[in-house]
PDB file of N, CA and C in Angstrom:
ATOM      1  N   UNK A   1      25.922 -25.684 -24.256  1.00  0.00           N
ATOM      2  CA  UNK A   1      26.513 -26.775 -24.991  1.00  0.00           C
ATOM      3  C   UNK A   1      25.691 -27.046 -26.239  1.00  0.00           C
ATOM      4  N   UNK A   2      26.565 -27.052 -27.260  1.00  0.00           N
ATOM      5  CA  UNK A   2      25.950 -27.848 -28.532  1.00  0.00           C
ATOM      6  C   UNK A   2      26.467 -28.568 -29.306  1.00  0.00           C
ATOM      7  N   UNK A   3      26.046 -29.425 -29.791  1.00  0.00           N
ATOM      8  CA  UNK A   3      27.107 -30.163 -30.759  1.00  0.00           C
ATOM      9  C   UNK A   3      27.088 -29.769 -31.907  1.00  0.00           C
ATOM     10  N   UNK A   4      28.011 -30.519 -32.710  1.00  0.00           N
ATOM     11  CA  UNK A   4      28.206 -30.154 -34.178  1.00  0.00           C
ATOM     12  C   UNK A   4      27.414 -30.412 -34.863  1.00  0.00           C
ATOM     13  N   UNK A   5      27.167 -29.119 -35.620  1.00  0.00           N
ATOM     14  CA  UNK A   5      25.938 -29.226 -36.517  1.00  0.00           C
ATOM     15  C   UNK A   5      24.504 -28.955 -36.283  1.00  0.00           C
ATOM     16  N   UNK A   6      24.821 -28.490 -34.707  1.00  0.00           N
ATOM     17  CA  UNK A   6      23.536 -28.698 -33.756  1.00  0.00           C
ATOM     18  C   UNK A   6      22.988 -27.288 -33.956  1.00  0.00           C
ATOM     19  N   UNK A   7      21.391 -26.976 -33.329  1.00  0.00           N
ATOM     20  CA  UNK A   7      20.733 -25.721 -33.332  1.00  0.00           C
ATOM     21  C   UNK A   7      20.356 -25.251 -32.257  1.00  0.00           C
ATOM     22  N   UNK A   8      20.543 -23.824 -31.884  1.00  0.00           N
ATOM     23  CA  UNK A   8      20.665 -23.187 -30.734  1.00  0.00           C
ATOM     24  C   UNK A   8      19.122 -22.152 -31.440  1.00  0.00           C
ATOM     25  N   UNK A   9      18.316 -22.273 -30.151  1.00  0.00           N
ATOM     26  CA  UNK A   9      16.812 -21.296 -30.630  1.00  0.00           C
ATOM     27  C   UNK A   9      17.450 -20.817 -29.080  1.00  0.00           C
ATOM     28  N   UNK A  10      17.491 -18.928 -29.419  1.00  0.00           N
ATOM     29  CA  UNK A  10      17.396 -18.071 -28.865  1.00  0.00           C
ATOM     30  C   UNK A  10      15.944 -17.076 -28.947  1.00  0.00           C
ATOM     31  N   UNK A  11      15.031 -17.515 -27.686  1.00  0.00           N
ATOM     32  CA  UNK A  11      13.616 -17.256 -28.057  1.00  0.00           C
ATOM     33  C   UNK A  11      13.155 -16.243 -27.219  1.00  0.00           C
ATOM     34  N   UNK A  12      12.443 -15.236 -26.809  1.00  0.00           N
ATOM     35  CA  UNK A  12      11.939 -14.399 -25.868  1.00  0.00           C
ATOM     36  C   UNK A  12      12.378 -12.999 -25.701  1.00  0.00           C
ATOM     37  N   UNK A  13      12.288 -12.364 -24.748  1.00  0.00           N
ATOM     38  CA  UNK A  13      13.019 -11.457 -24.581  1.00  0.00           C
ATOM     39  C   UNK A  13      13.826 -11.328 -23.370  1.00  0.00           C
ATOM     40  N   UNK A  14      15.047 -10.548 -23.337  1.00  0.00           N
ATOM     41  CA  UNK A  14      16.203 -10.857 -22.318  1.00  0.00           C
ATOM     42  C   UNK A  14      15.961  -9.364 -21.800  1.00  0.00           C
ATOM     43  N   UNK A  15      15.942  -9.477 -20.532  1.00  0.00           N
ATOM     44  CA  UNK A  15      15.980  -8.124 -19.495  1.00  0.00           C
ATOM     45  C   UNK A  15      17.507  -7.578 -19.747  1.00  0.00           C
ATOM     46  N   UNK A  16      18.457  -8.145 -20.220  1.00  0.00           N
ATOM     47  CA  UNK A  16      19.661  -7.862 -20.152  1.00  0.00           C
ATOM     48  C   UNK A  16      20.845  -8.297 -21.426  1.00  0.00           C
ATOM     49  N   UNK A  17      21.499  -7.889 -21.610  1.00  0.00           N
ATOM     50  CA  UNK A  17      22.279  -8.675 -23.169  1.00  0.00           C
ATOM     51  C   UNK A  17      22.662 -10.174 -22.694  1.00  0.00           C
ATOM     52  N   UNK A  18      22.001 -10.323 -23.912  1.00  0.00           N
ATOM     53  CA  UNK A  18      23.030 -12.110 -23.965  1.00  0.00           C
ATOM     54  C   UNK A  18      23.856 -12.321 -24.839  1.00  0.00           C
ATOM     55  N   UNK A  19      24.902 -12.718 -24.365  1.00  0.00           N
ATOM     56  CA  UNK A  19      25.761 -12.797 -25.555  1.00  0.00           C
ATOM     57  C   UNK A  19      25.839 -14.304 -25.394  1.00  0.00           C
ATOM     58  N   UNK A  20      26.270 -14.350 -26.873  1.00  0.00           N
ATOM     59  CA  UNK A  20      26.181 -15.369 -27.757  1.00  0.00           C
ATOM     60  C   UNK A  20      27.682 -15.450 -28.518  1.00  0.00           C
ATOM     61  N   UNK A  21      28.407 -16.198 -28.022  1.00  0.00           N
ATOM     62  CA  UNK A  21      30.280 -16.355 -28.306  1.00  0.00           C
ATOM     63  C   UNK A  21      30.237 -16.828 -29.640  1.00  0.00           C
ATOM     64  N   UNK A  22      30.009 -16.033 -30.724  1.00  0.00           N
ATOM     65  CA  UNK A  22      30.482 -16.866 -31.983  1.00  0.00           C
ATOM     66  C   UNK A  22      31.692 -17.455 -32.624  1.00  0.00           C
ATOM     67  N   UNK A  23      32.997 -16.321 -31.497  1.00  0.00           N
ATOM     68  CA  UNK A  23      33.674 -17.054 -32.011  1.00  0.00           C
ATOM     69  C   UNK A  23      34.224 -18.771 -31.755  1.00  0.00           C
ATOM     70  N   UNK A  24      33.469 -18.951 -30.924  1.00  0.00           N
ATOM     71  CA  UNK A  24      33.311 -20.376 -30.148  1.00  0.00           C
ATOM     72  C   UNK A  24      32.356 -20.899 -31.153  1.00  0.00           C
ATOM     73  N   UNK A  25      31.528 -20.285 -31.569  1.00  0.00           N
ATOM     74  CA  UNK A  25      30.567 -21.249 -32.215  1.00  0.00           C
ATOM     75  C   UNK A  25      30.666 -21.477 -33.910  1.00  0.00           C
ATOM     76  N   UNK A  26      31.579 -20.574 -34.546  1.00  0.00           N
ATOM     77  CA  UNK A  26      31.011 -21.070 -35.867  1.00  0.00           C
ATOM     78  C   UNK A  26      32.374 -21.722 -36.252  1.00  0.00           C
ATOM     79  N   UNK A  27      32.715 -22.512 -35.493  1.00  0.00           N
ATOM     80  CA  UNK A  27      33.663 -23.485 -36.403  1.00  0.00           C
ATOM     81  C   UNK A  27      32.657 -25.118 -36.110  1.00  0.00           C
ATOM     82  N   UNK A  28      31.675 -24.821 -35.080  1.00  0.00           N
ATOM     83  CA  UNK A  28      30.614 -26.075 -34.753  1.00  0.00           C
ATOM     84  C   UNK A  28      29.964 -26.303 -35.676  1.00  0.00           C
ATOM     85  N   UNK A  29      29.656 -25.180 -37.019  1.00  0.00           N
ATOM     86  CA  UNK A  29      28.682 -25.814 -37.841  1.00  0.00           C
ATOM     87  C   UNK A  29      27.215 -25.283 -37.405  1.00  0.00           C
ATOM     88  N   UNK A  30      27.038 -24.603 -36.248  1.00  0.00           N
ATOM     89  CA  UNK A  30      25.638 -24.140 -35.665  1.00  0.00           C
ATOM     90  C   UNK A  30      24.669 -23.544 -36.381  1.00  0.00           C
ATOM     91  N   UNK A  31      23.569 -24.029 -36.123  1.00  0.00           N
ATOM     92  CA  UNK A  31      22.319 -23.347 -36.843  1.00  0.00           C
ATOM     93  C   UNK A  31      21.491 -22.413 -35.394  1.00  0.00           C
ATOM     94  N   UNK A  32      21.946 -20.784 -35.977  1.00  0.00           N
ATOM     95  CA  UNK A  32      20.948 -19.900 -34.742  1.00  0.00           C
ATOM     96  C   UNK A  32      20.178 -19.607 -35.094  1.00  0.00           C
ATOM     97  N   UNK A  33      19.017 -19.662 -34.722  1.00  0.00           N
ATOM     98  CA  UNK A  33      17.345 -18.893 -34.879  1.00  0.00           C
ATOM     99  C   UNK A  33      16.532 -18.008 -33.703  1.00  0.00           C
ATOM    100  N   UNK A  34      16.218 -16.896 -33.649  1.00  0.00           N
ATOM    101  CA  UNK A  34      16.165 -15.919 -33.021  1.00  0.00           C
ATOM    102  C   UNK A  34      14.730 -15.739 -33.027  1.00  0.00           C
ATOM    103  N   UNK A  35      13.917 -15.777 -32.294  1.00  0.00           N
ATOM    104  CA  UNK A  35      12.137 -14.775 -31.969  1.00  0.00           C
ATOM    105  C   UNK A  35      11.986 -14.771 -31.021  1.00  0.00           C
ATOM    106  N   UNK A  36      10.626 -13.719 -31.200  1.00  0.00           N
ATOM    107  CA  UNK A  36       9.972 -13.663 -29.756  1.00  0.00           C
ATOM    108  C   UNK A  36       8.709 -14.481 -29.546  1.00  0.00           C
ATOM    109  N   UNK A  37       8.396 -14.977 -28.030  1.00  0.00           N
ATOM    110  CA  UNK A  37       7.385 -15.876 -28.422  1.00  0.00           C
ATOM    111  C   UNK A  37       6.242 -15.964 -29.047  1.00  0.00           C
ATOM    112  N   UNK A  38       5.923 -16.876 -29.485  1.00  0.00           N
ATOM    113  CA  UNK A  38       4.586 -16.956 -30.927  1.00  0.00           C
ATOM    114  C   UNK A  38       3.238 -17.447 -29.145  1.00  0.00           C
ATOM    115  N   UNK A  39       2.628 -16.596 -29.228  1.00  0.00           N
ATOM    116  CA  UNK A  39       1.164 -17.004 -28.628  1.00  0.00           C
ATOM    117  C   UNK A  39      -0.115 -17.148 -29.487  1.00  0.00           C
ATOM    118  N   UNK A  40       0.214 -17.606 -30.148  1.00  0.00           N
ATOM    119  CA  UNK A  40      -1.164 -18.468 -30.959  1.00  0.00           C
ATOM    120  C   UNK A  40      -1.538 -19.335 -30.355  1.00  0.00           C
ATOM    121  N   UNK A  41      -0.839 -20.256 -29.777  1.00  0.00           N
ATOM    122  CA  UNK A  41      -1.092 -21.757 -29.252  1.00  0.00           C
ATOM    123  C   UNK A  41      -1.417 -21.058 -27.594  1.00  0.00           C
ATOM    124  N   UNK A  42      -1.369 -20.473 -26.848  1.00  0.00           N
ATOM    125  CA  UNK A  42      -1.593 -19.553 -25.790  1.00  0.00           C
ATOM    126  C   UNK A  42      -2.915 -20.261 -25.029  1.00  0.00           C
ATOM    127  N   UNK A  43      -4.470 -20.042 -25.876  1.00  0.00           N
ATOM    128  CA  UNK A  43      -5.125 -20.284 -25.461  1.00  0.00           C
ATOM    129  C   UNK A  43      -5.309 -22.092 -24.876  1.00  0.00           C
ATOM    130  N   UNK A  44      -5.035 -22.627 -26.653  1.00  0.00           N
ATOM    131  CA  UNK A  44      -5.001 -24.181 -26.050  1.00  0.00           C
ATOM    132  C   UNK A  44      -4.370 -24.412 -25.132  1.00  0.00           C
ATOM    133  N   UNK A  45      -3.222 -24.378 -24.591  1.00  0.00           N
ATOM    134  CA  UNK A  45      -2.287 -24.872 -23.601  1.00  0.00           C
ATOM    135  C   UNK A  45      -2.704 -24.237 -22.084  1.00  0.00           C
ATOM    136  N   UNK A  46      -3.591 -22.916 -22.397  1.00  0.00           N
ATOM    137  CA  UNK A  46      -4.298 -22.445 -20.757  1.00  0.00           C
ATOM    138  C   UNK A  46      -5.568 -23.510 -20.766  1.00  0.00           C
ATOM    139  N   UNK A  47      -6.047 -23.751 -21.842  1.00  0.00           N
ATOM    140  CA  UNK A  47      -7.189 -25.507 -21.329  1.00  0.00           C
ATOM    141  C   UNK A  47      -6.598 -26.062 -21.170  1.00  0.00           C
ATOM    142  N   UNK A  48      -5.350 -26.979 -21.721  1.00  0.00           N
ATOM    143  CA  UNK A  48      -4.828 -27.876 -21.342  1.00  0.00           C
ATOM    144  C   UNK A  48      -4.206 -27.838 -19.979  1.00  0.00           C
ATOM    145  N   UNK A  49      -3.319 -26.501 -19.581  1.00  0.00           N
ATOM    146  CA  UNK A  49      -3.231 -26.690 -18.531  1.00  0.00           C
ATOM    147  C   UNK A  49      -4.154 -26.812 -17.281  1.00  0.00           C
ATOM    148  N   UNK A  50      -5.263 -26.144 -16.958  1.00  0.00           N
ATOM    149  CA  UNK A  50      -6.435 -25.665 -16.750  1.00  0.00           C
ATOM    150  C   UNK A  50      -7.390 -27.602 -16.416  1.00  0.00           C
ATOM    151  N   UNK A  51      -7.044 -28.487 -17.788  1.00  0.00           N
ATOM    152  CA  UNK A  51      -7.705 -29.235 -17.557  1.00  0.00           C
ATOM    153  C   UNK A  51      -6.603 -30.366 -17.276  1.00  0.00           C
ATOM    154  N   UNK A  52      -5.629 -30.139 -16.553  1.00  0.00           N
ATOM    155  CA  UNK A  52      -4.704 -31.529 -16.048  1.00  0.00           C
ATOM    156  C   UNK A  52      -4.021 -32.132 -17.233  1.00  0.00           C
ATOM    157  N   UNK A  53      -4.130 -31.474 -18.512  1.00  0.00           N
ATOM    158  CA  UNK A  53      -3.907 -32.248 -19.687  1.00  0.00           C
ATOM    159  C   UNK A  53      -2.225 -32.208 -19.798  1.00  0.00           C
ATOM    160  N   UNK A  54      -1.826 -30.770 -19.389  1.00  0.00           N
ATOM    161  CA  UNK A  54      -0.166 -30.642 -19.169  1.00  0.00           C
ATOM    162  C   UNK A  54       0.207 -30.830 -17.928  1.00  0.00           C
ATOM    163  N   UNK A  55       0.621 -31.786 -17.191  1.00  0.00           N
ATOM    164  CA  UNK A  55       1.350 -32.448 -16.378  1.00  0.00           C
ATOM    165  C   UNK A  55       2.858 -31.368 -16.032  1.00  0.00           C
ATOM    166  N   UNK A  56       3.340 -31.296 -17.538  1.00  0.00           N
ATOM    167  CA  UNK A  56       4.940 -30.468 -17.532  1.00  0.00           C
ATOM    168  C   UNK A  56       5.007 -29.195 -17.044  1.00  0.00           C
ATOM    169  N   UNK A  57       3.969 -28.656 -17.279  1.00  0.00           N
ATOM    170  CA  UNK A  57       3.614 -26.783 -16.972  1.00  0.00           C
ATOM    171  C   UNK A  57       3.292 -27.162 -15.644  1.00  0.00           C
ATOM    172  N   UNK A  58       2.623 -27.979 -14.738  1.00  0.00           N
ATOM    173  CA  UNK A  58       2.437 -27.933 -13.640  1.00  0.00           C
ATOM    174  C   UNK A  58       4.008 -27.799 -12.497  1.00  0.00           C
ATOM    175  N   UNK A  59       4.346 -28.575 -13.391  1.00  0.00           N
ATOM    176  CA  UNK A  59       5.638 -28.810 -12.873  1.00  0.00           C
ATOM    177  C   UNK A  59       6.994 -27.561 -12.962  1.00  0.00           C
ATOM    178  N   UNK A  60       6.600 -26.497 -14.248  1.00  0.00           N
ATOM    179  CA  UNK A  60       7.571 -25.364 -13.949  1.00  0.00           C
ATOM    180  C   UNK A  60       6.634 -24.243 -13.695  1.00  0.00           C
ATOM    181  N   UNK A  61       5.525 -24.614 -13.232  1.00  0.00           N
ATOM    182  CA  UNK A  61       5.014 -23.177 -12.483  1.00  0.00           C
ATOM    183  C   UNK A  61       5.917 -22.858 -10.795  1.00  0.00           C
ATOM    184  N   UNK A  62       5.966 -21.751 -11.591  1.00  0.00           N
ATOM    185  CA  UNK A  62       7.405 -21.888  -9.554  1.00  0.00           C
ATOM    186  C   UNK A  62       6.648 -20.946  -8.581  1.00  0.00           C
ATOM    187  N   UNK A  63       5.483 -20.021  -8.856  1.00  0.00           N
ATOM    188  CA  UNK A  63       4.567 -19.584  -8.389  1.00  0.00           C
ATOM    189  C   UNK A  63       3.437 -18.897  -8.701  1.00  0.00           C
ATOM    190  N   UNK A  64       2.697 -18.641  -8.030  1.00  0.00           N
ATOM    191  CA  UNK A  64       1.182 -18.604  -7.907  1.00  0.00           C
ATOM    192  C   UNK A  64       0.406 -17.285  -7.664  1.00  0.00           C
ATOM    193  N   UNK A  65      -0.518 -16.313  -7.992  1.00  0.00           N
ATOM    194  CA  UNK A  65      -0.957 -15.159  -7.120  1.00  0.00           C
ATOM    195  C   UNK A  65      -2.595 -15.090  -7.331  1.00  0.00           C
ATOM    196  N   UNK A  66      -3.297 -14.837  -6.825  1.00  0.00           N
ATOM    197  CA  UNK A  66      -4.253 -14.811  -6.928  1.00  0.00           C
ATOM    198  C   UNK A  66      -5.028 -13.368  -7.728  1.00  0.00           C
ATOM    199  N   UNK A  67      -5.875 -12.972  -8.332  1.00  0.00           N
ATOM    200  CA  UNK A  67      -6.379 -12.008  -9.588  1.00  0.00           C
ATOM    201  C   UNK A  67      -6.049 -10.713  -8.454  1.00  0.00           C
ATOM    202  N   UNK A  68      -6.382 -10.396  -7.638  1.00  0.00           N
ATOM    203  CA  UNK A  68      -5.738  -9.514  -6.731  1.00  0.00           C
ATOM    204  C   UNK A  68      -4.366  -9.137  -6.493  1.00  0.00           C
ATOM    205  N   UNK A  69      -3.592  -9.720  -6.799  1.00  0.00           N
ATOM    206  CA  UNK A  69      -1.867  -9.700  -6.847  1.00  0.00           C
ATOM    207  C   UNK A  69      -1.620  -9.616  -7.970  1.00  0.00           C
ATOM    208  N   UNK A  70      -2.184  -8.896  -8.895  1.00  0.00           N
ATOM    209  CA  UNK A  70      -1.512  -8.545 -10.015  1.00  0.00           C
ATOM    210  C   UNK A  70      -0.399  -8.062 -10.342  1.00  0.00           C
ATOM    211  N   UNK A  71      -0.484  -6.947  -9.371  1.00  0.00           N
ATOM    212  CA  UNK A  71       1.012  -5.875  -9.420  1.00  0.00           C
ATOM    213  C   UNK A  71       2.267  -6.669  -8.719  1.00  0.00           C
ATOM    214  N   UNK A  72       2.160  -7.572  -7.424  1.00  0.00           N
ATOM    215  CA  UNK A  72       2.951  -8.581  -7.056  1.00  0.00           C
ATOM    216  C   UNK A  72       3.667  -9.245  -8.238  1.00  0.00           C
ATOM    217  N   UNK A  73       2.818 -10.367  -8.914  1.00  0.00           N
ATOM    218  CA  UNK A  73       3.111 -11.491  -9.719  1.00  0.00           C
ATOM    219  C   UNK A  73       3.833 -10.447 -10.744  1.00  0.00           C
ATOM    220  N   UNK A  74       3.373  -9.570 -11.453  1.00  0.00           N
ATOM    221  CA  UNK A  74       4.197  -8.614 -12.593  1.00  0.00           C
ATOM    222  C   UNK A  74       5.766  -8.700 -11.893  1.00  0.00           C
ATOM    223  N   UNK A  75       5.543  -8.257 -11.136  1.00  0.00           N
ATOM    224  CA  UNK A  75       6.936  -7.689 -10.111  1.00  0.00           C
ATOM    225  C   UNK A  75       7.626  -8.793  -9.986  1.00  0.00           C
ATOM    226  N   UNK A  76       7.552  -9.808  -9.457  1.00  0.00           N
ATOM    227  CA  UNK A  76       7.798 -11.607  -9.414  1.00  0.00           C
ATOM    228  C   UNK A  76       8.677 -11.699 -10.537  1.00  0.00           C
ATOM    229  N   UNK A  77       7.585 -11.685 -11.607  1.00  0.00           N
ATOM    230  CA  UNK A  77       8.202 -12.421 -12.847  1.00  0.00           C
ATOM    231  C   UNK A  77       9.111 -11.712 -13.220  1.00  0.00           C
ATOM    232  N   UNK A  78       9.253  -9.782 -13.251  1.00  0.00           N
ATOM    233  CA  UNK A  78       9.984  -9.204 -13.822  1.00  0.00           C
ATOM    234  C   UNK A  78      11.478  -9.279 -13.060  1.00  0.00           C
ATOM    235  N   UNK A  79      11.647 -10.163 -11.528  1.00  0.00           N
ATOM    236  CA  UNK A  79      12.770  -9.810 -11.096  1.00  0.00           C
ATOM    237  C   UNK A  79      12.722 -11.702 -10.649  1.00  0.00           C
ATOM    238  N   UNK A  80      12.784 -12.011 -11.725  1.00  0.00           N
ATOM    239  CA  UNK A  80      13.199 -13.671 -11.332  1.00  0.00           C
ATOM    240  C   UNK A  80      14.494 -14.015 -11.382  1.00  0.00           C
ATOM    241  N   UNK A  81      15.573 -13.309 -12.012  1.00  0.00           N
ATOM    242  CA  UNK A  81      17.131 -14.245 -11.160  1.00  0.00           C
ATOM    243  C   UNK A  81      16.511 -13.988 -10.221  1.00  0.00           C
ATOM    244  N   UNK A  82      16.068 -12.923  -9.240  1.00  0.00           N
ATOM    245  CA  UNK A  82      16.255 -13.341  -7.691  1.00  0.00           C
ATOM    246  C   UNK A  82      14.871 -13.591  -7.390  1.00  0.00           C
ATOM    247  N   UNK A  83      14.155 -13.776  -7.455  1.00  0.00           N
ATOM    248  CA  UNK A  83      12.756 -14.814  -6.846  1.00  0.00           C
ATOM    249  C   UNK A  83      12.999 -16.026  -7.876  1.00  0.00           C
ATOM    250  N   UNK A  84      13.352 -16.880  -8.521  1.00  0.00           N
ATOM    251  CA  UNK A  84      13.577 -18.160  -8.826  1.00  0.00           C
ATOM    252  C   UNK A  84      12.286 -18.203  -9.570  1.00  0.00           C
ATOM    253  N   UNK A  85      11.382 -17.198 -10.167  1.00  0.00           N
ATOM    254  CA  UNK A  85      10.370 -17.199 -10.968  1.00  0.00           C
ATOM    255  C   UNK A  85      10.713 -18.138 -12.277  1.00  0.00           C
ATOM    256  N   UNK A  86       9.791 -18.911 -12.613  1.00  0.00           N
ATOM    257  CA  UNK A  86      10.258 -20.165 -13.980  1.00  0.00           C
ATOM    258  C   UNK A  86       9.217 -19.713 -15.017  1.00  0.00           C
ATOM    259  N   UNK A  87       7.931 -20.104 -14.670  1.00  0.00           N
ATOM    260  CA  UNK A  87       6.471 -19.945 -14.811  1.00  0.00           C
ATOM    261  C   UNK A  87       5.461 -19.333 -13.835  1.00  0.00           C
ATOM    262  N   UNK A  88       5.284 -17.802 -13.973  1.00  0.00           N
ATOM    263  CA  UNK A  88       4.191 -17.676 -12.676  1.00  0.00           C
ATOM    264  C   UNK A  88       2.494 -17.842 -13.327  1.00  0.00           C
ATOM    265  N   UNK A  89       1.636 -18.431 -12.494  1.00  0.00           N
ATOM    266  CA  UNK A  89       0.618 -18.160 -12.435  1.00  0.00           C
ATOM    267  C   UNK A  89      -0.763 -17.223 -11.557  1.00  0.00           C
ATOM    268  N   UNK A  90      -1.551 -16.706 -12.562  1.00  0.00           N
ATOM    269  CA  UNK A  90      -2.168 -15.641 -11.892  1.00  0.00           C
ATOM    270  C   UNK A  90      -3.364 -15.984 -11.822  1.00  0.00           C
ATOM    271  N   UNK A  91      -4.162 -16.149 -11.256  1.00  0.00           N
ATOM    272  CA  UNK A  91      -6.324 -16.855 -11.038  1.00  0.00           C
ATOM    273  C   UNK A  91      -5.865 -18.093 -10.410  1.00  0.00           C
ATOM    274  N   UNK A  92      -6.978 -18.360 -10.273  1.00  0.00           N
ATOM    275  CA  UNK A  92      -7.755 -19.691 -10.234  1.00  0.00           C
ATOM    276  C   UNK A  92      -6.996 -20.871 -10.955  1.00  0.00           C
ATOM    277  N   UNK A  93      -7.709 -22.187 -11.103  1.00  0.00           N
ATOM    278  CA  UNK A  93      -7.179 -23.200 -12.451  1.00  0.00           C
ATOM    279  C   UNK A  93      -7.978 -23.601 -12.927  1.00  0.00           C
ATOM    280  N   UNK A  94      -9.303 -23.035 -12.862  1.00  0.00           N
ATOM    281  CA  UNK A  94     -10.707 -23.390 -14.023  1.00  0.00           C
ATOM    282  C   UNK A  94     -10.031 -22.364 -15.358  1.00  0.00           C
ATOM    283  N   UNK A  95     -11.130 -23.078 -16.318  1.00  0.00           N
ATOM    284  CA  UNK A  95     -10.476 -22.679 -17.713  1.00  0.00           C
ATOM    285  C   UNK A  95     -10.424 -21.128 -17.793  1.00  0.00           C
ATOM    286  N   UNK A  96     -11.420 -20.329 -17.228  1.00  0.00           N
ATOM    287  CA  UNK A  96     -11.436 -18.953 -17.352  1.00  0.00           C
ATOM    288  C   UNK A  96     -10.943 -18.370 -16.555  1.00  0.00           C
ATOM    289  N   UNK A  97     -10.461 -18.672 -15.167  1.00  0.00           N
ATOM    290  CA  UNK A  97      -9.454 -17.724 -14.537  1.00  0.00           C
ATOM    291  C   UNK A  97      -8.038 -17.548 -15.056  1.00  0.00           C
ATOM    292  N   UNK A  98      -7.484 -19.076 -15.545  1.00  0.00           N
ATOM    293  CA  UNK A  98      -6.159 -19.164 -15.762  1.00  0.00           C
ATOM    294  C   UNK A  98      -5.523 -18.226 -16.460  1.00  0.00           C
ATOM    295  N   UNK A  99      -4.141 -17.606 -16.325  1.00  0.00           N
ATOM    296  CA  UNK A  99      -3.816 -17.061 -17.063  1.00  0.00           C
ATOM    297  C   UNK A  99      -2.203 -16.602 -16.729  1.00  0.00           C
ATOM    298  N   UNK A 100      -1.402 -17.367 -17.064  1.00  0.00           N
ATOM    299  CA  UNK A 100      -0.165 -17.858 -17.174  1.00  0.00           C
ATOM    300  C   UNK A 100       0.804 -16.003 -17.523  1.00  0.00           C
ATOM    301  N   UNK A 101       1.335 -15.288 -17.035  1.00  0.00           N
ATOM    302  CA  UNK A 101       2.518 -14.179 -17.217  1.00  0.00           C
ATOM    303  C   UNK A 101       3.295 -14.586 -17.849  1.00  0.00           C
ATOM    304  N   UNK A 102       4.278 -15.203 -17.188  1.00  0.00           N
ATOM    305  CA  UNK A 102       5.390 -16.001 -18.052  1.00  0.00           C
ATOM    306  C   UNK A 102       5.686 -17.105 -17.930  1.00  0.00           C
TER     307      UNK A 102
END
């Protein structure tokens, strides 16, 4: 759903095509913008999360593996329609284990 005039950010990468109905959309007036994610900000937000500071990321981490489950959590994230993967996390939650997949 968008409204008129409204902006649709198509961001990441899709395991699969997405389509995107234009002909539904450009009589709305829509503004589309297209990338892949920017990780600059990457590190701050693994302190912040790391130090309780993001509350919200706690909340869409949908699971967890420990530095040993590497090949697991990869696998997780890469087949989330069906594991319900949102956000996985991989370490610890001190500042230097953390380290967020997707």
């Amino acid at each position: 759903m968008v409204r008129l005039g409204g902006h649709v950010a198509n961001v990441g990468v899709h395991g699969k095509p997405a389509a995107l109905h234009l002909e539904d959309l450009w009589i709305k007036d829509v503004t589309i913008t297209t990338g892949l994610v920017d990780t600059y900000s990457t590190p701050l937000l693994l302190r912040m999360m790391a130090g309780g500071k993001l509350p919200a990321a706690s909340a869409m981490v949908t699971h967890r593996f420990e530095l040993g489950q590497m090949e697991e959590t990869y696998d997780v994230f890469a087949r989330a329609s069906h594991t319900g993967a949102l956000k996985v996390v991989l370490g610890g939650l001190t500042h230097d284990e953390v380290s967020v997949v997707g």
